[in-house]
PDB file of N, CA and C in Angstrom:
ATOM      1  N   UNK A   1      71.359 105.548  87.908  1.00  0.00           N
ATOM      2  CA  UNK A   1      71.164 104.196  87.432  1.00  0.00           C
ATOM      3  C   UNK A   1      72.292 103.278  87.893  1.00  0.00           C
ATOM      4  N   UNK A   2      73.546 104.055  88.136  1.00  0.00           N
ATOM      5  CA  UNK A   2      74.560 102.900  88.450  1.00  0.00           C
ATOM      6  C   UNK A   2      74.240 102.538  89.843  1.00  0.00           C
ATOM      7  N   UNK A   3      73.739 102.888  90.881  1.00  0.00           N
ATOM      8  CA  UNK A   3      73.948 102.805  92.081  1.00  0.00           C
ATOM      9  C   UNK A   3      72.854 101.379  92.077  1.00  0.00           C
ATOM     10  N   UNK A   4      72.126 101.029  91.235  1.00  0.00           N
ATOM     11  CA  UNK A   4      71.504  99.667  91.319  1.00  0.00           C
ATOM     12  C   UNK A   4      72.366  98.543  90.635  1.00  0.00           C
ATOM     13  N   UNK A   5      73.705  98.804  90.830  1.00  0.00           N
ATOM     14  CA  UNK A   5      74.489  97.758  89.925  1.00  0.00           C
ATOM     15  C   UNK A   5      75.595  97.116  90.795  1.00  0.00           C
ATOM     16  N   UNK A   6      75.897  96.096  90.666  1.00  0.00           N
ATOM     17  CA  UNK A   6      76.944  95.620  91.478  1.00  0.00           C
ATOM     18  C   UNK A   6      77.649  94.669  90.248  1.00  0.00           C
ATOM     19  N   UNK A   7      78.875  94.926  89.892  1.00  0.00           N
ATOM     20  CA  UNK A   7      79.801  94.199  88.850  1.00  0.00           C
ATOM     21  C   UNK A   7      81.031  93.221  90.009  1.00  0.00           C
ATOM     22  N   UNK A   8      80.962  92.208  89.149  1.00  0.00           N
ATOM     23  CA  UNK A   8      82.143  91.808  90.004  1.00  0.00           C
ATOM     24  C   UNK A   8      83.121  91.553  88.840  1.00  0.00           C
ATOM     25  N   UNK A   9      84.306  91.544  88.893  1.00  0.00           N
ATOM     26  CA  UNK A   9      85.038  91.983  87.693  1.00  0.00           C
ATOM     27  C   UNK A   9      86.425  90.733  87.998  1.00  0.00           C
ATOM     28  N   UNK A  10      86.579  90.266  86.735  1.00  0.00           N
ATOM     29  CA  UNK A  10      86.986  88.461  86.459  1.00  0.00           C
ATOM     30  C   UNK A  10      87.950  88.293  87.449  1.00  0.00           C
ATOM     31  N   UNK A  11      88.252  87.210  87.568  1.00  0.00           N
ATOM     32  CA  UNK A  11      88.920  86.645  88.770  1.00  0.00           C
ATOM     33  C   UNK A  11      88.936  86.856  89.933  1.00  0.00           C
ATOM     34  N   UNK A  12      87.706  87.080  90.500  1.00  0.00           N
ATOM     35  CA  UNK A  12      87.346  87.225  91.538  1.00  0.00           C
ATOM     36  C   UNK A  12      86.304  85.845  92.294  1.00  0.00           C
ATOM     37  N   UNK A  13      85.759  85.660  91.206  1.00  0.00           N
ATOM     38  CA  UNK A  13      85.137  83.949  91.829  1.00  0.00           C
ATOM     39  C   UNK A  13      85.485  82.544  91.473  1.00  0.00           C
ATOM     40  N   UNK A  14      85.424  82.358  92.816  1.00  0.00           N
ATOM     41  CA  UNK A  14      86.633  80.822  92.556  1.00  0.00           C
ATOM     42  C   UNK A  14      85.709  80.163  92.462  1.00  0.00           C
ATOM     43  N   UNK A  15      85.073  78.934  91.121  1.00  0.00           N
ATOM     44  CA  UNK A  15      84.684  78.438  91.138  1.00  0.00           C
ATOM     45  C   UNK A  15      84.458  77.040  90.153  1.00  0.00           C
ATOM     46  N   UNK A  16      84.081  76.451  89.650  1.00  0.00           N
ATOM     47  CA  UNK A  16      84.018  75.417  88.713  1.00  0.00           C
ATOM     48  C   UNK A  16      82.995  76.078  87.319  1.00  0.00           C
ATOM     49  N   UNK A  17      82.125  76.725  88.249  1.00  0.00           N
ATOM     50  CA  UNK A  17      80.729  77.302  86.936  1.00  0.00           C
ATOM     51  C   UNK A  17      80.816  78.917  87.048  1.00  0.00           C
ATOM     52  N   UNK A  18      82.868  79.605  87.291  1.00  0.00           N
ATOM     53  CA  UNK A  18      82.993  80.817  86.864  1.00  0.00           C
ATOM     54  C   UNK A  18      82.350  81.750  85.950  1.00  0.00           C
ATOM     55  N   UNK A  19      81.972  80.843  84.561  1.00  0.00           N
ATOM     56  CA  UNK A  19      81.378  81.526  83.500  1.00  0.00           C
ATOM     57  C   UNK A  19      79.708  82.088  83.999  1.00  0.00           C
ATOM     58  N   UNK A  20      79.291  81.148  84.623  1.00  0.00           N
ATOM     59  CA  UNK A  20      78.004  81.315  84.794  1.00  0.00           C
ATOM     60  C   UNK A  20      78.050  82.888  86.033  1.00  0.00           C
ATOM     61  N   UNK A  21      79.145  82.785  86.417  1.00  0.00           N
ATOM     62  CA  UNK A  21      78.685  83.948  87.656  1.00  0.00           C
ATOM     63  C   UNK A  21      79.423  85.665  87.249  1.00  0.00           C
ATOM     64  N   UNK A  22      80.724  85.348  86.295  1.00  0.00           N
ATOM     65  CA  UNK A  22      81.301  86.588  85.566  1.00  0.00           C
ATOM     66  C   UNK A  22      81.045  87.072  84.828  1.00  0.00           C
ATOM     67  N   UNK A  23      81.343  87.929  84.375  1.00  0.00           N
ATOM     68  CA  UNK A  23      80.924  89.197  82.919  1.00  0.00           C
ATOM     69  C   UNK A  23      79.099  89.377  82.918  1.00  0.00           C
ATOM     70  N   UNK A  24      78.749  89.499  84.713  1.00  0.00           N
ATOM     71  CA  UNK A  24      77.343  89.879  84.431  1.00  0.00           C
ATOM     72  C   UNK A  24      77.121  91.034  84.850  1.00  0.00           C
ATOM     73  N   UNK A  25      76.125  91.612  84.890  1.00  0.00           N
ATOM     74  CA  UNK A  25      76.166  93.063  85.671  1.00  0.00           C
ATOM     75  C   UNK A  25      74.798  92.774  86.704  1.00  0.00           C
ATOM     76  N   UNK A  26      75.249  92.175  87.744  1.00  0.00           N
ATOM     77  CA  UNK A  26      73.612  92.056  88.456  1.00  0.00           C
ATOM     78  C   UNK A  26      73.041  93.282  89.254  1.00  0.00           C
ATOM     79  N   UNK A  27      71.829  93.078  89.197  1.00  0.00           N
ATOM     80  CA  UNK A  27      71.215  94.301  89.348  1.00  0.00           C
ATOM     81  C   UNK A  27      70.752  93.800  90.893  1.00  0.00           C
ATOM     82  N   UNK A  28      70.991  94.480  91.572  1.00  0.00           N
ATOM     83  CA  UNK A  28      70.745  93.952  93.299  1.00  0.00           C
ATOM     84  C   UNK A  28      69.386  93.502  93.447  1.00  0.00           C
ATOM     85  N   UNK A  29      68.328  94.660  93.053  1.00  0.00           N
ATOM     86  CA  UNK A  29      66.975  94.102  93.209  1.00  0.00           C
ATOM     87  C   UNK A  29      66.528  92.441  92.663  1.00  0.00           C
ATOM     88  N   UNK A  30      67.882  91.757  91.623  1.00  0.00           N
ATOM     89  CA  UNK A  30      67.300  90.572  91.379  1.00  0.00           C
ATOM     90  C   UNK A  30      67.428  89.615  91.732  1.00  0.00           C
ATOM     91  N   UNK A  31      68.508  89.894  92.567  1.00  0.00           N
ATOM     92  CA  UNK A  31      69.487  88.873  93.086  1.00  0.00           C
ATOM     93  C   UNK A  31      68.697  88.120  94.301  1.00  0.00           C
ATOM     94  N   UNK A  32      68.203  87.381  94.337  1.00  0.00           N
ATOM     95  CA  UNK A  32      67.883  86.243  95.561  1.00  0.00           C
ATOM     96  C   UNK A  32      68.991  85.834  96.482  1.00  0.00           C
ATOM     97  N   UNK A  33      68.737  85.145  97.789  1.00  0.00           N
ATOM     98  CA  UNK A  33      69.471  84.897  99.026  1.00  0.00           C
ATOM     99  C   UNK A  33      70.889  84.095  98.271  1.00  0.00           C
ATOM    100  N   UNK A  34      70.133  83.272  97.147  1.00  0.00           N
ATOM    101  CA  UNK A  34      70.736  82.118  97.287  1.00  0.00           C
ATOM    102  C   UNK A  34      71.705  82.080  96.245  1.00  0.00           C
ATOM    103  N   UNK A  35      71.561  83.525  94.845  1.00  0.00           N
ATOM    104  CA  UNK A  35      72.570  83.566  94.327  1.00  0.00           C
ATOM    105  C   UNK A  35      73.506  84.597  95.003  1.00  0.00           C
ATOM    106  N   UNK A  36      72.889  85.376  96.035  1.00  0.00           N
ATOM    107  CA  UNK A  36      74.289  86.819  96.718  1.00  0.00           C
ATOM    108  C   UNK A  36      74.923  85.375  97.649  1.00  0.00           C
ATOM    109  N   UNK A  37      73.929  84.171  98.058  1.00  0.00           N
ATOM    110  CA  UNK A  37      75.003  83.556  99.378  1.00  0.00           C
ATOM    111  C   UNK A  37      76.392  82.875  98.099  1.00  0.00           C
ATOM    112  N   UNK A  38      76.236  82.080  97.059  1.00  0.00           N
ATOM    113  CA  UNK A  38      77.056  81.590  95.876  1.00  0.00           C
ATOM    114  C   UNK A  38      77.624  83.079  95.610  1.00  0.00           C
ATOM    115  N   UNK A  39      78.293  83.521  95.213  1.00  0.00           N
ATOM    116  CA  UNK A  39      78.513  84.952  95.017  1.00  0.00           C
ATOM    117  C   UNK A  39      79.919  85.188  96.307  1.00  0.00           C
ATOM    118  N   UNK A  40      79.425  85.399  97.605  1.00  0.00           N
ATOM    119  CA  UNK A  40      79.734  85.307  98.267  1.00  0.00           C
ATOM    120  C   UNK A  40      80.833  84.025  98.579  1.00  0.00           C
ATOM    121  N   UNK A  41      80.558  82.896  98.843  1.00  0.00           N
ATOM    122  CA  UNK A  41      81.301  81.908  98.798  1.00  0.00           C
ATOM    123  C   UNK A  41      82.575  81.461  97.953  1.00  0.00           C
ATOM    124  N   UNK A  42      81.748  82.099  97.308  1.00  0.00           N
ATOM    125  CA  UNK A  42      83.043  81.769  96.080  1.00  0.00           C
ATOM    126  C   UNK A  42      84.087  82.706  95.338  1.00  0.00           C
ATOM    127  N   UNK A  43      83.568  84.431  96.610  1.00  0.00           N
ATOM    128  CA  UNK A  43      84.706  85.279  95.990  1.00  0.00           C
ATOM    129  C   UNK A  43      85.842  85.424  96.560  1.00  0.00           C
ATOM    130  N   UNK A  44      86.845  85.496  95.845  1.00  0.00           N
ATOM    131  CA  UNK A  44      88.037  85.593  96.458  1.00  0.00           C
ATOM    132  C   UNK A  44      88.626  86.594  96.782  1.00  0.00           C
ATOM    133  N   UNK A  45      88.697  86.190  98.543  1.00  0.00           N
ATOM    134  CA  UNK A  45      88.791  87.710  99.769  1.00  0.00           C
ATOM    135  C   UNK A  45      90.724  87.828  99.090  1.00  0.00           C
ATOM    136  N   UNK A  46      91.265  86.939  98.971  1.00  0.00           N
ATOM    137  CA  UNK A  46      92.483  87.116  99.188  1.00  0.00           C
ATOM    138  C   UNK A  46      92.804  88.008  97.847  1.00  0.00           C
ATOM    139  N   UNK A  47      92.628  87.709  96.842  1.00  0.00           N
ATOM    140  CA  UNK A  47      92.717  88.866  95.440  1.00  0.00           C
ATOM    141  C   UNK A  47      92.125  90.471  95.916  1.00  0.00           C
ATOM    142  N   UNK A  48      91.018  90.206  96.551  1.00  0.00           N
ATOM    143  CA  UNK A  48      90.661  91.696  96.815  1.00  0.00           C
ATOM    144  C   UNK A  48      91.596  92.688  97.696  1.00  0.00           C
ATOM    145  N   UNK A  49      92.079  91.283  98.952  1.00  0.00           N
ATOM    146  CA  UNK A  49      92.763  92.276 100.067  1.00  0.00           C
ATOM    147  C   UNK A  49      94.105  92.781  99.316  1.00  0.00           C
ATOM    148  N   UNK A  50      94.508  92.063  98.244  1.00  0.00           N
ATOM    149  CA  UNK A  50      96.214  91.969  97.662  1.00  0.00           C
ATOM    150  C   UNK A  50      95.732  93.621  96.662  1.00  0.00           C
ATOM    151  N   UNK A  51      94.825  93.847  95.646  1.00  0.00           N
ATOM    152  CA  UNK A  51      94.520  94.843  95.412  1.00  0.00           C
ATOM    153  C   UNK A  51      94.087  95.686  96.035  1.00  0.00           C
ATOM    154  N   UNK A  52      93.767  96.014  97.445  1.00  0.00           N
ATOM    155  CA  UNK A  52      93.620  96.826  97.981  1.00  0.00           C
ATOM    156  C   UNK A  52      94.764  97.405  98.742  1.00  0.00           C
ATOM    157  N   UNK A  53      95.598  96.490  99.065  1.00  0.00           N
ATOM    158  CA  UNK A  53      96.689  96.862  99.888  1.00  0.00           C
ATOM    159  C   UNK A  53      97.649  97.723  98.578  1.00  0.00           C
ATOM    160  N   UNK A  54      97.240  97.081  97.317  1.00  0.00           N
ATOM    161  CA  UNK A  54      98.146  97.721  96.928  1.00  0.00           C
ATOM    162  C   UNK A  54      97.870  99.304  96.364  1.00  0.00           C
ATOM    163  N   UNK A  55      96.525  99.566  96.151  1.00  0.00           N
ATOM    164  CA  UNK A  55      96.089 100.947  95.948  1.00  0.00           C
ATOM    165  C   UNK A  55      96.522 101.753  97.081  1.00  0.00           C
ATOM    166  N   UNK A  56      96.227 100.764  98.661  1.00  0.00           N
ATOM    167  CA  UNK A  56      97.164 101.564  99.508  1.00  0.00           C
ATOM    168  C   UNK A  56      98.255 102.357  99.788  1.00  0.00           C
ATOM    169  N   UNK A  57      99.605 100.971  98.980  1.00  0.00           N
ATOM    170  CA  UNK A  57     100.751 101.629  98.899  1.00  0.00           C
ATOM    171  C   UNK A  57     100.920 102.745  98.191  1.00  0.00           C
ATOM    172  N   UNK A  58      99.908 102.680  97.221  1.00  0.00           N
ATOM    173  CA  UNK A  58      99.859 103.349  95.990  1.00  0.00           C
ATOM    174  C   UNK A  58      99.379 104.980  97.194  1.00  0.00           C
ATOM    175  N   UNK A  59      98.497 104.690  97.543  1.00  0.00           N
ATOM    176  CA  UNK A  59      98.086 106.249  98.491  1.00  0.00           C
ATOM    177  C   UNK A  59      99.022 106.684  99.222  1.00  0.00           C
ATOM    178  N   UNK A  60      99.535 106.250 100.320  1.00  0.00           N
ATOM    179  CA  UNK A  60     100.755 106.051 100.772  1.00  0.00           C
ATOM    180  C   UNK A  60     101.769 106.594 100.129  1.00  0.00           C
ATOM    181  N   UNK A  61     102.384 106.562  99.409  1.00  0.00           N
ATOM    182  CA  UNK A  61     103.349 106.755  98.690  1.00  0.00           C
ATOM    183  C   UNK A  61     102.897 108.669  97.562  1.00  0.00           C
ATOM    184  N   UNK A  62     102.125 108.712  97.503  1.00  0.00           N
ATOM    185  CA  UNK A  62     101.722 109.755  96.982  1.00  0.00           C
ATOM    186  C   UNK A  62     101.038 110.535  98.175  1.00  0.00           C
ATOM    187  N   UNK A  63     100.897 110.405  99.197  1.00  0.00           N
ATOM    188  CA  UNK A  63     100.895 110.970 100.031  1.00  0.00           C
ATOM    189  C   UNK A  63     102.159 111.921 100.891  1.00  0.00           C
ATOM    190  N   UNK A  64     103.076 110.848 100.754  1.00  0.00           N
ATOM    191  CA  UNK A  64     104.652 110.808 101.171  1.00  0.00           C
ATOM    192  C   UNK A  64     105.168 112.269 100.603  1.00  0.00           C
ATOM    193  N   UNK A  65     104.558 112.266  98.887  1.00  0.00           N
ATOM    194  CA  UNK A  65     105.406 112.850  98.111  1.00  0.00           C
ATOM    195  C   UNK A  65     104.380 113.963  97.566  1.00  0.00           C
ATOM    196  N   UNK A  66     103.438 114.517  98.680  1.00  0.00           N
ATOM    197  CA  UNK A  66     102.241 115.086  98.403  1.00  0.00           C
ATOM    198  C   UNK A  66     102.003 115.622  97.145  1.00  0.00           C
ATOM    199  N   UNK A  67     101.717 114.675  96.553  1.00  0.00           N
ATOM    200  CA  UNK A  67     100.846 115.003  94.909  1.00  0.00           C
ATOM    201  C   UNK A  67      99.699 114.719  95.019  1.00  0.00           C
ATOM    202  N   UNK A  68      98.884 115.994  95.638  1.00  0.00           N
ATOM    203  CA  UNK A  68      97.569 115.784  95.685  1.00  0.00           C
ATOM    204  C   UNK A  68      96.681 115.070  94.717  1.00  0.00           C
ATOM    205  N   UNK A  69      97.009 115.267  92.999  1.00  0.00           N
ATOM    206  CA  UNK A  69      96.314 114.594  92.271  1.00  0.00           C
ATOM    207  C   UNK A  69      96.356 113.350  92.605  1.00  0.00           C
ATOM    208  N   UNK A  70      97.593 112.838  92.886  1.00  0.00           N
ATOM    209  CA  UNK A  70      97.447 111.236  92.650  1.00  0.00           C
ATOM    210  C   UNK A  70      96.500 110.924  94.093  1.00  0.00           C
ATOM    211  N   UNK A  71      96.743 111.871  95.071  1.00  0.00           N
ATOM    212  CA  UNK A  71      96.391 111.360  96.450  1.00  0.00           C
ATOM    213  C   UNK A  71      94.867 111.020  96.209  1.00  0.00           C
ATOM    214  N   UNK A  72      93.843 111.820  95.519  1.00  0.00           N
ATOM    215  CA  UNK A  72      92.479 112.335  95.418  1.00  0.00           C
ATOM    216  C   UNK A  72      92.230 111.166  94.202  1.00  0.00           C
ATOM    217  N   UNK A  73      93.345 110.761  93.468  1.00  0.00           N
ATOM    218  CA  UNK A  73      92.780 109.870  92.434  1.00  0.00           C
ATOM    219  C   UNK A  73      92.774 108.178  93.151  1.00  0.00           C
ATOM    220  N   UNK A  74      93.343 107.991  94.094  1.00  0.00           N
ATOM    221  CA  UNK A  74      93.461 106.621  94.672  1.00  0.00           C
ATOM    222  C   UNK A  74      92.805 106.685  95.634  1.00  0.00           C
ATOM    223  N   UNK A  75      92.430 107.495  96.481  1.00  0.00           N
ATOM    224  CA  UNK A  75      91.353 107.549  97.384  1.00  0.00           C
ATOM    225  C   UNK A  75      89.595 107.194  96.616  1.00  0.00           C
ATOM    226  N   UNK A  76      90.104 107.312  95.581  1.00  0.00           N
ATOM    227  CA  UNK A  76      88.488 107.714  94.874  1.00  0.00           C
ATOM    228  C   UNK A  76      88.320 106.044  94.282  1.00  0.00           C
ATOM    229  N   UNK A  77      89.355 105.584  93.857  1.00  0.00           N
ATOM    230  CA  UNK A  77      89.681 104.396  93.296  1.00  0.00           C
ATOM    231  C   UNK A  77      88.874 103.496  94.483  1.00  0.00           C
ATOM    232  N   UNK A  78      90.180 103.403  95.902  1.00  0.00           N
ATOM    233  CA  UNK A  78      89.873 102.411  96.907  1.00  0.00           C
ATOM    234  C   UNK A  78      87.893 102.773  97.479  1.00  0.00           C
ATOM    235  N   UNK A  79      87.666 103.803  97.550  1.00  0.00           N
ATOM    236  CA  UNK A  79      86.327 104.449  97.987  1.00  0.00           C
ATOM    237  C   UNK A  79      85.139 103.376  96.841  1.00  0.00           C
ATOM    238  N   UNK A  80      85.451 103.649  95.910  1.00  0.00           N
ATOM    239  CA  UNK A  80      84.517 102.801  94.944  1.00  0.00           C
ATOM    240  C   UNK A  80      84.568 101.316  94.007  1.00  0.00           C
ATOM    241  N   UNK A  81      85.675 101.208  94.692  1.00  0.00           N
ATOM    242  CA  UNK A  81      86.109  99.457  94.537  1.00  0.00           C
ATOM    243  C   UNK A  81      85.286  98.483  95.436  1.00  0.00           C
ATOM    244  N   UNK A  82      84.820  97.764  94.011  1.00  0.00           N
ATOM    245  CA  UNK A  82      84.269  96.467  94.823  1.00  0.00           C
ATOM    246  C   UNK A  82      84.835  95.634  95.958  1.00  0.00           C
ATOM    247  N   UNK A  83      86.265  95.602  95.378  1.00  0.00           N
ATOM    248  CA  UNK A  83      87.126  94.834  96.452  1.00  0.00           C
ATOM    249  C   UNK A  83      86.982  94.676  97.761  1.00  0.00           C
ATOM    250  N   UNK A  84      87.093  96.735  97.899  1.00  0.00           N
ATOM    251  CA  UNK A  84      86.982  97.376  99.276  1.00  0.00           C
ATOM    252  C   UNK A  84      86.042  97.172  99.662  1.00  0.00           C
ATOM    253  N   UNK A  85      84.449  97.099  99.250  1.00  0.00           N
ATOM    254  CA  UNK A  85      83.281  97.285  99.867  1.00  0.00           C
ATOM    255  C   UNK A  85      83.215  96.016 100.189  1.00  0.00           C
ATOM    256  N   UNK A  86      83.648  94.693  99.353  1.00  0.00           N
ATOM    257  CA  UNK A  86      83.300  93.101  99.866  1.00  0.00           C
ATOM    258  C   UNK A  86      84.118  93.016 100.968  1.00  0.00           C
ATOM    259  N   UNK A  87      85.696  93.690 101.400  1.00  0.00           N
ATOM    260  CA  UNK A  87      86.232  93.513 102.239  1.00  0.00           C
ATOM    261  C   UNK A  87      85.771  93.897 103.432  1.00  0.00           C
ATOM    262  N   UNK A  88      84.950  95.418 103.273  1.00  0.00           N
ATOM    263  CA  UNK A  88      84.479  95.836 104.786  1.00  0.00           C
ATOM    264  C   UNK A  88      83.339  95.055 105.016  1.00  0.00           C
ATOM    265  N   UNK A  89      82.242  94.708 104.136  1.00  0.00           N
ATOM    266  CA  UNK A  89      81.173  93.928 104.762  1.00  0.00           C
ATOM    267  C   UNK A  89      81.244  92.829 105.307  1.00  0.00           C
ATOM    268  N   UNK A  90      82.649  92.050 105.109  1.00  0.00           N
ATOM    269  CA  UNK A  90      83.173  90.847 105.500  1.00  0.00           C
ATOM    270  C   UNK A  90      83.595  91.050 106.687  1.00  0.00           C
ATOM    271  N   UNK A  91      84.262  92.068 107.227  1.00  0.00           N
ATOM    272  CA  UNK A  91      85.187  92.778 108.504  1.00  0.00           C
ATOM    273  C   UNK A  91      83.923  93.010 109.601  1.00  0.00           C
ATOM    274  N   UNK A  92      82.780  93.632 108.551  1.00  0.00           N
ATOM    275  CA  UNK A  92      81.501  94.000 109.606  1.00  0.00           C
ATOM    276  C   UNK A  92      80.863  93.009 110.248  1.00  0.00           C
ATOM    277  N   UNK A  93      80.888  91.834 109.174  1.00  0.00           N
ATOM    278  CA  UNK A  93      79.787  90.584 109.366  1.00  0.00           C
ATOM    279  C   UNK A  93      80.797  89.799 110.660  1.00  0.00           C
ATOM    280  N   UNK A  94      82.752  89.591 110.515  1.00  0.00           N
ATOM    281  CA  UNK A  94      83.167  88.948 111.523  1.00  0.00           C
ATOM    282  C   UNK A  94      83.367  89.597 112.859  1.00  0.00           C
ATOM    283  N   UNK A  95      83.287  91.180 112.907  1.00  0.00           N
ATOM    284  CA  UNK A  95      82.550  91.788 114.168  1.00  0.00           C
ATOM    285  C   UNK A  95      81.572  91.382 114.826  1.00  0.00           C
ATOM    286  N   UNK A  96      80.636  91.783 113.973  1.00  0.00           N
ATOM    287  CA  UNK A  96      79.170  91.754 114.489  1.00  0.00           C
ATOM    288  C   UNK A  96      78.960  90.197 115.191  1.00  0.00           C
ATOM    289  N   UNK A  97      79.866  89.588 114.204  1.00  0.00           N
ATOM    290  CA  UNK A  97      79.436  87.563 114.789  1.00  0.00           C
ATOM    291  C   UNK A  97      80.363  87.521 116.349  1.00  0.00           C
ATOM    292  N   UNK A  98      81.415  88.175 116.081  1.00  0.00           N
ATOM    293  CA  UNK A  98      82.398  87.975 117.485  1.00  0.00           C
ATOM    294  C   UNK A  98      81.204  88.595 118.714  1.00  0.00           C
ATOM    295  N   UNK A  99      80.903  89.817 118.466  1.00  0.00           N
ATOM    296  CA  UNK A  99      79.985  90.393 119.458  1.00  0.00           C
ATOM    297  C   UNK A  99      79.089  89.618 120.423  1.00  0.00           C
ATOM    298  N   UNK A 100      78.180  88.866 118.908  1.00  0.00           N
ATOM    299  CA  UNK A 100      76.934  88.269 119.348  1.00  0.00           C
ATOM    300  C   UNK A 100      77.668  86.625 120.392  1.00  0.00           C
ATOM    301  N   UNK A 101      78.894  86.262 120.312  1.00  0.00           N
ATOM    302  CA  UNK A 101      79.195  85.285 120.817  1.00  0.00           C
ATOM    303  C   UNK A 101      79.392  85.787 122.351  1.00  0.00           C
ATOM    304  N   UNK A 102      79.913  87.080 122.442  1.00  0.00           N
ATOM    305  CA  UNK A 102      79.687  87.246 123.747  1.00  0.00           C
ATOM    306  C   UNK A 102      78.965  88.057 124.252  1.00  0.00           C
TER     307      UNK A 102
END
């Protein structure tokens, strides 16, 4: 059941009508073009990349000092973070656009 869920979790959309777009749990199948394109627009890449970099250090650093638990617990973290997944589809979409330009 979770895998039809996408949460975006507070301060992540910059916007004027925040309330209207946080603390929901949208269910992908309901979501239309035009609320994932609002959604989109208005989330903030720079909060995600700053928490991701820092689960990084966080891997990194427990890597260094091989404590597998922590290593297997922050891998699992960055793996199923929203952050991460809005960041790569963003990375994919400014690929794919560079491509098609040439």
């Amino acid at each position: 059941m979770l895998n039809n869920v996408m949460y975006i979790a507070k301060g992540y959309i910059n916007t004027e009508n925040a309330k209207e777009l946080e603390d929901i749990v949208f269910v992908r199948d309901d979501m239309n073009d035009e609320l994932l394109s609002k959604i989109w627009q208005n989330y903030n890449f720079e909060k995600a990349e700053e928490q991701v970099f820092n689960l990084q250090c966080k891997l990194t650093k427990a890597t260094i000092a091989h404590n597998d638990k922590n290593m297997f617990l922050y891998q699992t973290k960055i793996v199923h973070s929203t952050e991460a997944r809005m960041l790569s589809v963003r990375k994919v979409a400014e690929i794919t656009k560079a491509k098609a330009r040439n």
